[in-house]
N, C-alpha and C. Protein backbone atom coordinates (compact mmCIF):
# COMPACT_ATOMS: atom_id res chain seq x y z
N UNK A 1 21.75 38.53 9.42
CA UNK A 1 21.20 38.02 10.65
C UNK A 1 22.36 37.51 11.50
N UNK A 2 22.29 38.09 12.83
CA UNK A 2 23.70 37.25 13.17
C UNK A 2 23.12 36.17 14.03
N UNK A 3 24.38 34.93 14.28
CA UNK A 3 24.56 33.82 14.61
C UNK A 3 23.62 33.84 15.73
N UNK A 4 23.67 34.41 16.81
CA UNK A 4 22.67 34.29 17.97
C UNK A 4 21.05 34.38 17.68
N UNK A 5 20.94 35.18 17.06
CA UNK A 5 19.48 35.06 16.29
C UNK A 5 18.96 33.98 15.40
N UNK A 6 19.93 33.47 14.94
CA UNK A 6 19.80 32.16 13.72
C UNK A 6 19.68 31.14 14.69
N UNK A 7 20.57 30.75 15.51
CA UNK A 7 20.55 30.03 16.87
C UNK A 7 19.51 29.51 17.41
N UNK A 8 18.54 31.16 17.87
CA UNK A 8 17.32 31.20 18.38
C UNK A 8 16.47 30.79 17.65
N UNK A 9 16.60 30.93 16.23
CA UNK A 9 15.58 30.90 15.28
C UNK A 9 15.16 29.27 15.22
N UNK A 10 16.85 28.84 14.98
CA UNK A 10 16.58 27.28 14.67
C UNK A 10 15.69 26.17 16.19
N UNK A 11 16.17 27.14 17.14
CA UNK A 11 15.63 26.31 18.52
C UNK A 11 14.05 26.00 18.57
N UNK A 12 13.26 28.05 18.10
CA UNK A 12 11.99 27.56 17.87
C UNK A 12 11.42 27.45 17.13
N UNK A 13 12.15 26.95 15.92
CA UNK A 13 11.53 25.85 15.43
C UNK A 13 11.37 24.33 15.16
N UNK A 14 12.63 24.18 16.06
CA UNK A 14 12.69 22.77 16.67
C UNK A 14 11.57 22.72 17.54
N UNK A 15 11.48 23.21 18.58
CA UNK A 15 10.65 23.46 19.66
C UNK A 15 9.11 23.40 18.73
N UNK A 16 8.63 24.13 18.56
CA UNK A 16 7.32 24.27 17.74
C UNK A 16 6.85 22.61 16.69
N UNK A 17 8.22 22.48 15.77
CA UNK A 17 7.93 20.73 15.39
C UNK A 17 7.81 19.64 16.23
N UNK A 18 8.36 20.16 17.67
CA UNK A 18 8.01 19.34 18.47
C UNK A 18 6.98 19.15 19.45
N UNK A 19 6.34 20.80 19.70
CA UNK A 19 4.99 20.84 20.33
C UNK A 19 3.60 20.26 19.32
N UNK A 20 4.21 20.28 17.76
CA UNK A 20 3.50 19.77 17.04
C UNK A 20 2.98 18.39 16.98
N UNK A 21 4.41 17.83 16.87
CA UNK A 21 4.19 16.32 17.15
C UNK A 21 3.38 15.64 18.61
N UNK A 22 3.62 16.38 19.38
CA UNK A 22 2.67 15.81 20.59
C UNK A 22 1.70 16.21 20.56
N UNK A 23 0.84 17.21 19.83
CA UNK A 23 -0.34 17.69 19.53
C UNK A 23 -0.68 16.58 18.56
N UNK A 24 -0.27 16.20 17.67
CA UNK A 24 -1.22 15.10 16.96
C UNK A 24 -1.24 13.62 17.70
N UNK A 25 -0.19 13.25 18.48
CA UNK A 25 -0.40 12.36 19.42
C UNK A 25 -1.48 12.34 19.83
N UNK A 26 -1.49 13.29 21.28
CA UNK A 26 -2.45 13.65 21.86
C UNK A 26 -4.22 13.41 21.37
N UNK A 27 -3.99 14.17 20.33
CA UNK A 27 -5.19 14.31 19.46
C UNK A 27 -5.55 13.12 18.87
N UNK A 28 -4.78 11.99 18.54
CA UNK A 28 -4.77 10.50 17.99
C UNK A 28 -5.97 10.06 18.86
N UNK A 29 -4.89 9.93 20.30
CA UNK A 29 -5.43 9.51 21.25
C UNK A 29 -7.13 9.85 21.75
N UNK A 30 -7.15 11.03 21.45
CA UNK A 30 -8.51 11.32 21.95
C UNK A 30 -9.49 11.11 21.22
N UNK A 31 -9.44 11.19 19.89
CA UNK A 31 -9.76 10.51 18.65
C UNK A 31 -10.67 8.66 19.09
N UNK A 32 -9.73 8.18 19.59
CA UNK A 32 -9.89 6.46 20.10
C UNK A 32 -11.08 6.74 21.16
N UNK A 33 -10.83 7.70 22.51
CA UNK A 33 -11.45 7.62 23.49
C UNK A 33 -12.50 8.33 23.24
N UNK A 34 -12.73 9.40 22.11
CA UNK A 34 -13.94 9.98 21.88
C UNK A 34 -14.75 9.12 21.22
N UNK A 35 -13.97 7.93 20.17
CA UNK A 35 -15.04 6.92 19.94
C UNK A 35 -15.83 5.92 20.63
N UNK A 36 -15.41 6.22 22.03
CA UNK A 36 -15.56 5.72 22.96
C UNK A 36 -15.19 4.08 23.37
N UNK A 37 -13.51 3.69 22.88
CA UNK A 37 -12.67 2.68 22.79
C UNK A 37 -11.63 3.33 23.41
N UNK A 38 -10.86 2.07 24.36
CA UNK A 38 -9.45 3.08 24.59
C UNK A 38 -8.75 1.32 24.42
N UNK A 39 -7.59 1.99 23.78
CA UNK A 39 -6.97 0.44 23.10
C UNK A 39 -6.34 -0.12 24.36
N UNK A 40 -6.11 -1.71 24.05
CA UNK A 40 -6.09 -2.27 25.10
C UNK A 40 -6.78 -3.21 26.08
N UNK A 41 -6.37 -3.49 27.41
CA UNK A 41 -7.37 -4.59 28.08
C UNK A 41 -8.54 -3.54 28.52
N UNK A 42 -9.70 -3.81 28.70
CA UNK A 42 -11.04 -3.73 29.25
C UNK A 42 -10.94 -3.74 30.27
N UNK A 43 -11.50 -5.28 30.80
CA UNK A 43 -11.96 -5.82 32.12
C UNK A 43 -11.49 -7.46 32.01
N UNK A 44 -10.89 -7.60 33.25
CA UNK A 44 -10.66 -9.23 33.23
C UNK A 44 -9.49 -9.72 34.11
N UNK A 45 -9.41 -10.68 34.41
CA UNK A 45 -8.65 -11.35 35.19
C UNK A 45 -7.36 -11.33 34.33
N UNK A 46 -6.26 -11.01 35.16
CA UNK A 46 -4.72 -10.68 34.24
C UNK A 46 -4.46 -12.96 34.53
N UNK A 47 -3.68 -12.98 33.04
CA UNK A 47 -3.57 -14.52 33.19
C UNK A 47 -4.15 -15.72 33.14
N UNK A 48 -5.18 -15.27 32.67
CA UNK A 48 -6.78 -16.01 32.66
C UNK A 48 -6.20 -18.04 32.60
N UNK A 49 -6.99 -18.57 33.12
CA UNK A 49 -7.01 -20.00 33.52
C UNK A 49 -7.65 -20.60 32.91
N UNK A 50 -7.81 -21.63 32.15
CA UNK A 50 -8.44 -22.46 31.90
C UNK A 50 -9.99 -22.43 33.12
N UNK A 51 -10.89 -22.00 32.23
CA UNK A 51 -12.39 -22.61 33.21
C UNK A 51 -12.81 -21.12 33.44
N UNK A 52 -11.84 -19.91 33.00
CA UNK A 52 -11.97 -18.48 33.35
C UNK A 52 -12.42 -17.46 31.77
N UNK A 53 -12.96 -16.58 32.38
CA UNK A 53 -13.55 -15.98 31.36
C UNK A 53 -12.08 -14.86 30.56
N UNK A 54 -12.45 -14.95 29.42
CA UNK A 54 -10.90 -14.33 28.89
C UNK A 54 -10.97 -13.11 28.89
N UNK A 55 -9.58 -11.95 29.07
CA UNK A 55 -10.30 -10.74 29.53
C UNK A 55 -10.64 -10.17 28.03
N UNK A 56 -11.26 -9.56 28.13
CA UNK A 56 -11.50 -8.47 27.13
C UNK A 56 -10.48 -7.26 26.60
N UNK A 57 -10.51 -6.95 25.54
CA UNK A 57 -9.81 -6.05 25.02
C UNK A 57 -10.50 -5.24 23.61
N UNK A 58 -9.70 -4.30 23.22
CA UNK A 58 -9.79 -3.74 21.81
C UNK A 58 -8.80 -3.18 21.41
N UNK A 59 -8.41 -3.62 20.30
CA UNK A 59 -7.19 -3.17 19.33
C UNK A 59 -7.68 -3.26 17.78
N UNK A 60 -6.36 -2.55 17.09
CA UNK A 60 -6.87 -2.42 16.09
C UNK A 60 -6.75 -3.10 15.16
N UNK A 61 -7.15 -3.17 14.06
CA UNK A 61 -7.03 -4.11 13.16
C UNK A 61 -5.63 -3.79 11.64
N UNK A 62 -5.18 -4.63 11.77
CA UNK A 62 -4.53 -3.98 10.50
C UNK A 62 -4.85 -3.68 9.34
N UNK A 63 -4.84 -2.80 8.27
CA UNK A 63 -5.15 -2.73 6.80
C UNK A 63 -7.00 -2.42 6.99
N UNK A 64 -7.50 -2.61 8.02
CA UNK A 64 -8.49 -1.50 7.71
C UNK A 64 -8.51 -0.48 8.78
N UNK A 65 -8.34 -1.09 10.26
CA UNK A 65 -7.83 0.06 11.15
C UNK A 65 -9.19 0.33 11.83
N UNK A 66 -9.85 -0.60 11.66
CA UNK A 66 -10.77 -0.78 12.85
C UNK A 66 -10.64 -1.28 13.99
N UNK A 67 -11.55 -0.98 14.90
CA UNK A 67 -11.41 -1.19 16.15
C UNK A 67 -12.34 -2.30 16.17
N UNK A 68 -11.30 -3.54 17.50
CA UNK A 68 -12.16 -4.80 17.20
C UNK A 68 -11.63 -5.14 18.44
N UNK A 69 -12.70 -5.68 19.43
CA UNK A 69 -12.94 -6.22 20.64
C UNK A 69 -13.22 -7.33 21.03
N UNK A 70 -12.64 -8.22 21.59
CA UNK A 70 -12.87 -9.58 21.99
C UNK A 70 -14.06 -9.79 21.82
N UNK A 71 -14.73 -9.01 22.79
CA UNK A 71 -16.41 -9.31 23.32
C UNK A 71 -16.96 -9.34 21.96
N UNK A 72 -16.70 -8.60 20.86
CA UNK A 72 -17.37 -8.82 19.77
C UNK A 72 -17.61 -9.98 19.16
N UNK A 73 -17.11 -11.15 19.49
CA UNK A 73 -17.35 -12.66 19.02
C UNK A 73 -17.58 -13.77 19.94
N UNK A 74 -18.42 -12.70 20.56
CA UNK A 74 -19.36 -13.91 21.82
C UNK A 74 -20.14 -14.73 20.67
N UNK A 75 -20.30 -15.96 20.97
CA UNK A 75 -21.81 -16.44 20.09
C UNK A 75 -20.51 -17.17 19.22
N UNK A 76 -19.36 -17.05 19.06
CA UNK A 76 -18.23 -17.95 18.11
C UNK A 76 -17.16 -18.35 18.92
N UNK A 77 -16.48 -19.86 18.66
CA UNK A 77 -15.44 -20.10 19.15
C UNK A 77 -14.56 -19.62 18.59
N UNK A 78 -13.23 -18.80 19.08
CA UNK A 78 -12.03 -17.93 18.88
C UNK A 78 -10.80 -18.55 19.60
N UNK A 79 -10.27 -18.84 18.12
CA UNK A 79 -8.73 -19.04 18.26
C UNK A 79 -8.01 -18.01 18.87
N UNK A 80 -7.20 -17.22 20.15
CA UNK A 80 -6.80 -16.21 19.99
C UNK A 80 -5.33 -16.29 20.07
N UNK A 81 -4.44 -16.13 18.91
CA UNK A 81 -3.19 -16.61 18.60
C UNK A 81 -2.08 -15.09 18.94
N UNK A 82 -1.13 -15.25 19.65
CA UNK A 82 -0.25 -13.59 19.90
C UNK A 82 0.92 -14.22 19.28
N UNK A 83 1.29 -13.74 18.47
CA UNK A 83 2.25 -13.85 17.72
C UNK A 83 3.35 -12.53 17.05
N UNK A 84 4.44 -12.69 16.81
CA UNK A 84 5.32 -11.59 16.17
C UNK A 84 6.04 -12.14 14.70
N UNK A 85 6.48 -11.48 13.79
CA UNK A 85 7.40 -11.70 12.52
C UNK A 85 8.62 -12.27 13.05
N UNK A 86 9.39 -12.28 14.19
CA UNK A 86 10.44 -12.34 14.54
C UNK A 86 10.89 -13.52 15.10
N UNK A 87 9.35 -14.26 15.44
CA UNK A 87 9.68 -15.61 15.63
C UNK A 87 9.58 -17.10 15.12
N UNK A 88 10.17 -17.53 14.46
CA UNK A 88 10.09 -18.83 13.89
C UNK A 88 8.78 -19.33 13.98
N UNK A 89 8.82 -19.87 15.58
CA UNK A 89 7.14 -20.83 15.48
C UNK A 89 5.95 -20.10 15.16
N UNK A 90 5.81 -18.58 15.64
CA UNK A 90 4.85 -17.85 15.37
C UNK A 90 4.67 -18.08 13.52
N UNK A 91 5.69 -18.02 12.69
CA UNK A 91 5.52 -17.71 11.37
C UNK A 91 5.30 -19.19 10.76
N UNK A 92 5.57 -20.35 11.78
CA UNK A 92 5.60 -21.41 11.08
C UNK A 92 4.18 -22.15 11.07
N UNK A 93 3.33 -21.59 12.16
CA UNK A 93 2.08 -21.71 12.71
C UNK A 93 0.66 -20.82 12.10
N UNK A 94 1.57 -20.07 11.35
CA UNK A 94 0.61 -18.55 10.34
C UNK A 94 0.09 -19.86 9.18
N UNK A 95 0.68 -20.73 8.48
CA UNK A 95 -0.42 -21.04 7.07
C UNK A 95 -1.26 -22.02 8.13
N UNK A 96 -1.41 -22.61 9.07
CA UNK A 96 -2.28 -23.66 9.64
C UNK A 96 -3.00 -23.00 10.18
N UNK A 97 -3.52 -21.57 10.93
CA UNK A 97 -4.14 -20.73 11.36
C UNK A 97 -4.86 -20.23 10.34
N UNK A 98 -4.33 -19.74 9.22
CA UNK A 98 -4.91 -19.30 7.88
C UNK A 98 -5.80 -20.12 7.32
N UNK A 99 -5.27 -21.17 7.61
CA UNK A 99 -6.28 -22.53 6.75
C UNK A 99 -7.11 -23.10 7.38
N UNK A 100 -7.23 -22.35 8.97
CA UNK A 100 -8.35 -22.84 9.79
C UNK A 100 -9.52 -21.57 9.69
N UNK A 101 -9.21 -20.66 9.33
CA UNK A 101 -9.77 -19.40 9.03
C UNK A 101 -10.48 -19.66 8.00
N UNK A 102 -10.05 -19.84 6.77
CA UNK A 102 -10.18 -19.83 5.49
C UNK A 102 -11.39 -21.04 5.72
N UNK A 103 -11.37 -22.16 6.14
CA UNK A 103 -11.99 -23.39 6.10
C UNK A 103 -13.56 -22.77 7.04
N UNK A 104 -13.18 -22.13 7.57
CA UNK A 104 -14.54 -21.59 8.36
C UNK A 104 -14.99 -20.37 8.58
N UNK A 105 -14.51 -19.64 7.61
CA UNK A 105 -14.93 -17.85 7.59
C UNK A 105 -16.62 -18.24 6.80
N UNK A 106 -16.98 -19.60 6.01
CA UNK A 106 -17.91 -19.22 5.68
C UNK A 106 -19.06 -19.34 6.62
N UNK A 107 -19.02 -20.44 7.76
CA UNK A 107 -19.78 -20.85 8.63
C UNK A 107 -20.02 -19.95 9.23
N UNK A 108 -19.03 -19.29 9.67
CA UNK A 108 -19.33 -17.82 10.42
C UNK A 108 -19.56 -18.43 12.09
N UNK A 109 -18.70 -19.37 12.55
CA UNK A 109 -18.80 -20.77 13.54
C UNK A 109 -18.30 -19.95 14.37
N UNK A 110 -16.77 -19.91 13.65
CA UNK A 110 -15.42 -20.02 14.63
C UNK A 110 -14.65 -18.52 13.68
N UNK A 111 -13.54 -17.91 15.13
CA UNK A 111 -12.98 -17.10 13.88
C UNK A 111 -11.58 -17.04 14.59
N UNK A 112 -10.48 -16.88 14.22
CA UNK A 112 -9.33 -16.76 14.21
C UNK A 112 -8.59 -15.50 14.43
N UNK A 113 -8.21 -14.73 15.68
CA UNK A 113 -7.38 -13.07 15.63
C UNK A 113 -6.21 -13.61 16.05
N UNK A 114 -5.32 -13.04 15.17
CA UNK A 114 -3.75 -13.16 15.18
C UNK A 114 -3.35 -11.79 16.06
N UNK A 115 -2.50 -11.57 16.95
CA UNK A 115 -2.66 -10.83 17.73
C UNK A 115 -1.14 -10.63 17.25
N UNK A 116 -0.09 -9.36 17.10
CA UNK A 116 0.56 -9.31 16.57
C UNK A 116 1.10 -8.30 18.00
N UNK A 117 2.06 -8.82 18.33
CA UNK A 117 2.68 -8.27 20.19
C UNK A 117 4.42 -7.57 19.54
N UNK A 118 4.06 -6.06 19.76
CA UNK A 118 5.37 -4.82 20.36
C UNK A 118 5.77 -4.78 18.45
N UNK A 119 4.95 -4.69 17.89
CA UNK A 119 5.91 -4.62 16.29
C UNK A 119 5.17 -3.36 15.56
N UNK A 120 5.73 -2.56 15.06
CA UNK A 120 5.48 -1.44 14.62
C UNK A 120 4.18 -1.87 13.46
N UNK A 121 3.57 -1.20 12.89
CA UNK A 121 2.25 -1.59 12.23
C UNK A 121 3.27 -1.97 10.73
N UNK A 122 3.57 -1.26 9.97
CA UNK A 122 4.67 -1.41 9.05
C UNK A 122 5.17 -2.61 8.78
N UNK A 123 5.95 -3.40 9.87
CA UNK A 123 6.17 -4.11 9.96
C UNK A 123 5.46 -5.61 9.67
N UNK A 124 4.29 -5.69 10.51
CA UNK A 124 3.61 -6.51 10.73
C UNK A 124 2.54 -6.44 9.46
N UNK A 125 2.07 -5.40 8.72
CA UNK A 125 1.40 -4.78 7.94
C UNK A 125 1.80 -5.71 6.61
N UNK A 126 3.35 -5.58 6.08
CA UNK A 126 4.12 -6.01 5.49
C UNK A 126 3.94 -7.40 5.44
N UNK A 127 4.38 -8.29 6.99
CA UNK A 127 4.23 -9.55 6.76
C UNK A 127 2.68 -9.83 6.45
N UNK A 128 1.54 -9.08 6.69
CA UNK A 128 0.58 -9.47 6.57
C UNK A 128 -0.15 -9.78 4.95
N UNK A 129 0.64 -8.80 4.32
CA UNK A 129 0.22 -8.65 3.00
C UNK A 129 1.37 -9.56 2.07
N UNK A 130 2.66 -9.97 2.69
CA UNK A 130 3.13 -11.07 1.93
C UNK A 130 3.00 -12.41 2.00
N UNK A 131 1.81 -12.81 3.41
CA UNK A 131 1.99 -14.04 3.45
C UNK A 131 0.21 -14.18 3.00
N UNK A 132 -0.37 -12.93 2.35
CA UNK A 132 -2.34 -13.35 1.58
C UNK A 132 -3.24 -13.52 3.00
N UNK A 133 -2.76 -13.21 4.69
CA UNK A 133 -3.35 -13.46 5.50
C UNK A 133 -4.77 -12.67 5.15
N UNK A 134 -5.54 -12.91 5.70
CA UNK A 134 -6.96 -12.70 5.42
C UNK A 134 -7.70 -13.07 6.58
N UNK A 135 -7.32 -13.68 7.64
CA UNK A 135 -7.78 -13.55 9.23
C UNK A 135 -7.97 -12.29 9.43
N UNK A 136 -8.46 -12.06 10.57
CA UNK A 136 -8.37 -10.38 11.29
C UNK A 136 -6.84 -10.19 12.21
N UNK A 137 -5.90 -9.43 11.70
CA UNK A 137 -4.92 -9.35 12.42
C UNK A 137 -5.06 -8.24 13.36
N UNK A 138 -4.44 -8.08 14.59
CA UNK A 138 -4.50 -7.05 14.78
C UNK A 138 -3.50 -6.72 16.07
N UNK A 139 -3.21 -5.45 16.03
CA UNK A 139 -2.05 -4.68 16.68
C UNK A 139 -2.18 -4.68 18.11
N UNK A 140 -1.00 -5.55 19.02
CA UNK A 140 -0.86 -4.96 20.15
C UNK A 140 0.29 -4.17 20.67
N UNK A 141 0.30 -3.37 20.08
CA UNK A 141 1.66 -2.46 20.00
C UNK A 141 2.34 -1.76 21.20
N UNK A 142 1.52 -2.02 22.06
CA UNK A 142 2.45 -1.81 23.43
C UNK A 142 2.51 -3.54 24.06
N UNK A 143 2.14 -4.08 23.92
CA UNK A 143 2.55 -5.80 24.84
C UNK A 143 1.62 -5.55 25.94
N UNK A 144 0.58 -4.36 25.93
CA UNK A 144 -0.04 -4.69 27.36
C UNK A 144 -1.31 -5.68 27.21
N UNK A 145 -2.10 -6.04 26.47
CA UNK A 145 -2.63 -7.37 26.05
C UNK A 145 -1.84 -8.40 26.35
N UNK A 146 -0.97 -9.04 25.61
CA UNK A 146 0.04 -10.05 26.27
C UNK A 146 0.37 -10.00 27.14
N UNK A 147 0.36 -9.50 27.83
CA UNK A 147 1.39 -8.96 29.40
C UNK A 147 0.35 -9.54 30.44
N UNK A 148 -1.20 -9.11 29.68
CA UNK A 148 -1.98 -9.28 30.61
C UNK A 148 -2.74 -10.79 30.58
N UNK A 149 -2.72 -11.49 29.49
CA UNK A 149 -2.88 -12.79 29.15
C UNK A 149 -1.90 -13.95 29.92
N UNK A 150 -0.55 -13.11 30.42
CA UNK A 150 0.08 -13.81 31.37
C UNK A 150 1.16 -14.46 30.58
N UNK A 151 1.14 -13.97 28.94
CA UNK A 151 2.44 -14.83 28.09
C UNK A 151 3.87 -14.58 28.62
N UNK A 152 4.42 -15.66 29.01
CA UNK A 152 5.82 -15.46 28.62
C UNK A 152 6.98 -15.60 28.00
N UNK A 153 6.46 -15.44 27.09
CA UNK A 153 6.69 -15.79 25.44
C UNK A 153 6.14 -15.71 24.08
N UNK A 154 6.90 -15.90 22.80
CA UNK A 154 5.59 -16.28 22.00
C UNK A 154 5.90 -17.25 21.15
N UNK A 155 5.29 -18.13 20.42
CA UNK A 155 3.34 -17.79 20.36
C UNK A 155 3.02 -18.15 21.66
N UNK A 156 1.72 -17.89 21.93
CA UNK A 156 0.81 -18.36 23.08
C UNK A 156 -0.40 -18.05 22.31
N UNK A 157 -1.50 -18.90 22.60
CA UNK A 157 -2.77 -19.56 21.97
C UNK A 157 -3.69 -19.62 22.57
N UNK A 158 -4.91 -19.17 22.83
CA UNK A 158 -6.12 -19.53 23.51
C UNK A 158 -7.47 -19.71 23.15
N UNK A 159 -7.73 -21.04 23.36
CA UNK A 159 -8.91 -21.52 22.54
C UNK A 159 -10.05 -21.05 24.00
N UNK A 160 -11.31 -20.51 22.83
CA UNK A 160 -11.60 -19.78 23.94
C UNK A 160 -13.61 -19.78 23.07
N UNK A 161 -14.34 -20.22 24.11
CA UNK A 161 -15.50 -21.17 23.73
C UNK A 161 -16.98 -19.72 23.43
N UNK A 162 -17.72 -20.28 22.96
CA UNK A 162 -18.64 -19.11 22.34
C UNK A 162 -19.26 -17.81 23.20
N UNK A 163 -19.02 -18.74 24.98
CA UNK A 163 -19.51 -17.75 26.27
C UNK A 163 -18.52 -17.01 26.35
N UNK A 164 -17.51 -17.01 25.64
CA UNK A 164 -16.21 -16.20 25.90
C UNK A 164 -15.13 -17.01 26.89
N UNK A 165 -15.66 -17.93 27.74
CA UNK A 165 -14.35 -18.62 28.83
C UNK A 165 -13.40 -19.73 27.86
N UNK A 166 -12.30 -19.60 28.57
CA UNK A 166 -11.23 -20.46 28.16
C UNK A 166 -11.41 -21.23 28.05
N UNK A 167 -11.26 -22.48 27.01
CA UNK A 167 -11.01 -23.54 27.52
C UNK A 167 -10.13 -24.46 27.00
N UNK A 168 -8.98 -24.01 26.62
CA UNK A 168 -7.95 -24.15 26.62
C UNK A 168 -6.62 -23.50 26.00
N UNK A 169 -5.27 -23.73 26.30
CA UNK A 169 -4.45 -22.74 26.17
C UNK A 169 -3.16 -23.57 25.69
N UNK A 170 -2.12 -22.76 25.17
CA UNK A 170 -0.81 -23.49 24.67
C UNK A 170 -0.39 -22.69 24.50
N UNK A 171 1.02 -22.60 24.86
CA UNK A 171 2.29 -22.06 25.05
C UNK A 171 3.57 -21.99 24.38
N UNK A 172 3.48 -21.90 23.28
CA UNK A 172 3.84 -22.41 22.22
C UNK A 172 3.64 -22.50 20.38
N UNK A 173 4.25 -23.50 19.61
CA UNK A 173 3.75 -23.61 18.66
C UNK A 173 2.01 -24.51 18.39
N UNK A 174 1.63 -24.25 17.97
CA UNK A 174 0.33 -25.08 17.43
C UNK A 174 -0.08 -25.52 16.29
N UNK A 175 0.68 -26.23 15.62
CA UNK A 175 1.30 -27.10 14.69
C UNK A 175 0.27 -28.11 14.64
N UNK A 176 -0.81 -28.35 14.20
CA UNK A 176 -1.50 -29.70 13.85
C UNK A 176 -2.26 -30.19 14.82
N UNK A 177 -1.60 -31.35 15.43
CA UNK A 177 -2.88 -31.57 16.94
C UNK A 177 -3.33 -31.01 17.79
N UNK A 178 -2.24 -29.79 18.64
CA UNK A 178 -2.69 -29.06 19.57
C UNK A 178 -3.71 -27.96 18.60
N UNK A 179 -3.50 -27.86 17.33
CA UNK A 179 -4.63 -26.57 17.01
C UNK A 179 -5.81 -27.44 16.91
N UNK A 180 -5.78 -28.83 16.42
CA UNK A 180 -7.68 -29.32 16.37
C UNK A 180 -7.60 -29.87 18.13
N UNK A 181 -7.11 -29.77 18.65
CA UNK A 181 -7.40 -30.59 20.04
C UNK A 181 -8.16 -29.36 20.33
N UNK A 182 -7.42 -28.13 20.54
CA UNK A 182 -7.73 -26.86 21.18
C UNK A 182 -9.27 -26.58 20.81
N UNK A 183 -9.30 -26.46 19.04
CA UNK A 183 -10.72 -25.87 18.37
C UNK A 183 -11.86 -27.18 19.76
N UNK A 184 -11.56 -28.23 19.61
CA UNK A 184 -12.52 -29.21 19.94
C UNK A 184 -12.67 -28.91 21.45
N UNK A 185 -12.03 -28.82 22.10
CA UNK A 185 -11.76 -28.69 23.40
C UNK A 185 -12.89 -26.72 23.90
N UNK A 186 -12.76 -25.98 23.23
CA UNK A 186 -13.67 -24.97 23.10
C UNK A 186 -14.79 -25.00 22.42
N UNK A 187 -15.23 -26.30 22.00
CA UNK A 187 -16.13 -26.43 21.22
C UNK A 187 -16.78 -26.04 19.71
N UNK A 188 -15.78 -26.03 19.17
CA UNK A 188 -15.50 -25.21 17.80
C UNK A 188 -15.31 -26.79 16.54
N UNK A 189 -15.73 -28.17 17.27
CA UNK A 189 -15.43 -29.26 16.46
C UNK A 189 -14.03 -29.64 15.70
């Protein structure tokens, strides 16, 4: 076979592994929107305020890979915590979140989503299964959730009351008082 043909050969099949790979993309994708979910924000005010209704979204969940939507825990007060592996307070703020979870997963009151912002699933997957979390974590793997919550930074926190509106927020770690001020302050006791 000579060199120019081998050349060609190797191109399409570069080419072809690569029309491949965007074919299962593609197909991922349509997969989500044929279930009739498209990941991401919904509907809602970008930045939401205290006294404002929080926007809506759906992302997925880690380790089972369901799809899970804000709106789905109308009727419960929701911690909604955005956090990454990469940052100190976020990881230092994971067993007091856990133990607010754990203390009330049976009431079925209040529930706790750890929102896990720009980290490959792997990643976050990993920390999830070494630190026994058992909240609902779940993937915002492009930052457009956060982006749209108005964080500029992380953690950021939003205690957020059974009608779904805010009612209150922190910017920051939530270390002890600000997490029971917050639960109380959304009405979660």
């Amino acid at each position: 076979m000579s060199p120019a043909r081998r050349t060609w050969l190797r191109r399409a099949t570069a080419t072809l592994i690569l029309i491949a790979a965007v074919a299962a993309f593609v197909s991922q994708e349509r997969v989500s929107e044929d279930a009739g979910e498209r990941l991401g924000i919904l509907e809602g005010a970008a930045s939401p305020a205290v006294g404002q209704v929080a926007p809506d979204f759906v992302l997925h969940e880690y380790g089972t890979g369901r799809l899970v939507r804000l709106s789905d825990f109308r009727g419960k007060t929701v911690v909604l915590n955005f956090w990454a592996t990469w940052c100190p307070p976020c990881i230092a703020e994971m067993p007091e979140l856990q133990a607010l979870h754990a203390s009330r997963q049976g009431a079925g009151d209040l529930v706790v989503l750890a929102v896990d912002v720009q980290e490959p699933p792997s990643v976050a997957g990993e920390f999830v299964q070494a630190k026994g979390l058992t909240m609902p974590v779940l993937s915002d793997r492009t930052g457009e959730v956060a982006k749209h919550y108005g964080l500029p930074g992380l953690p950021g926190t939003f205690f957020i009351d059974r009608d779904g509106t805010v009612r209150s927020k922190v910017l920051g770690p939530i270390i002890g008082k600000p997490l029971t001020d917050g639960v109380a302050a959304a009405g979660g006791g």
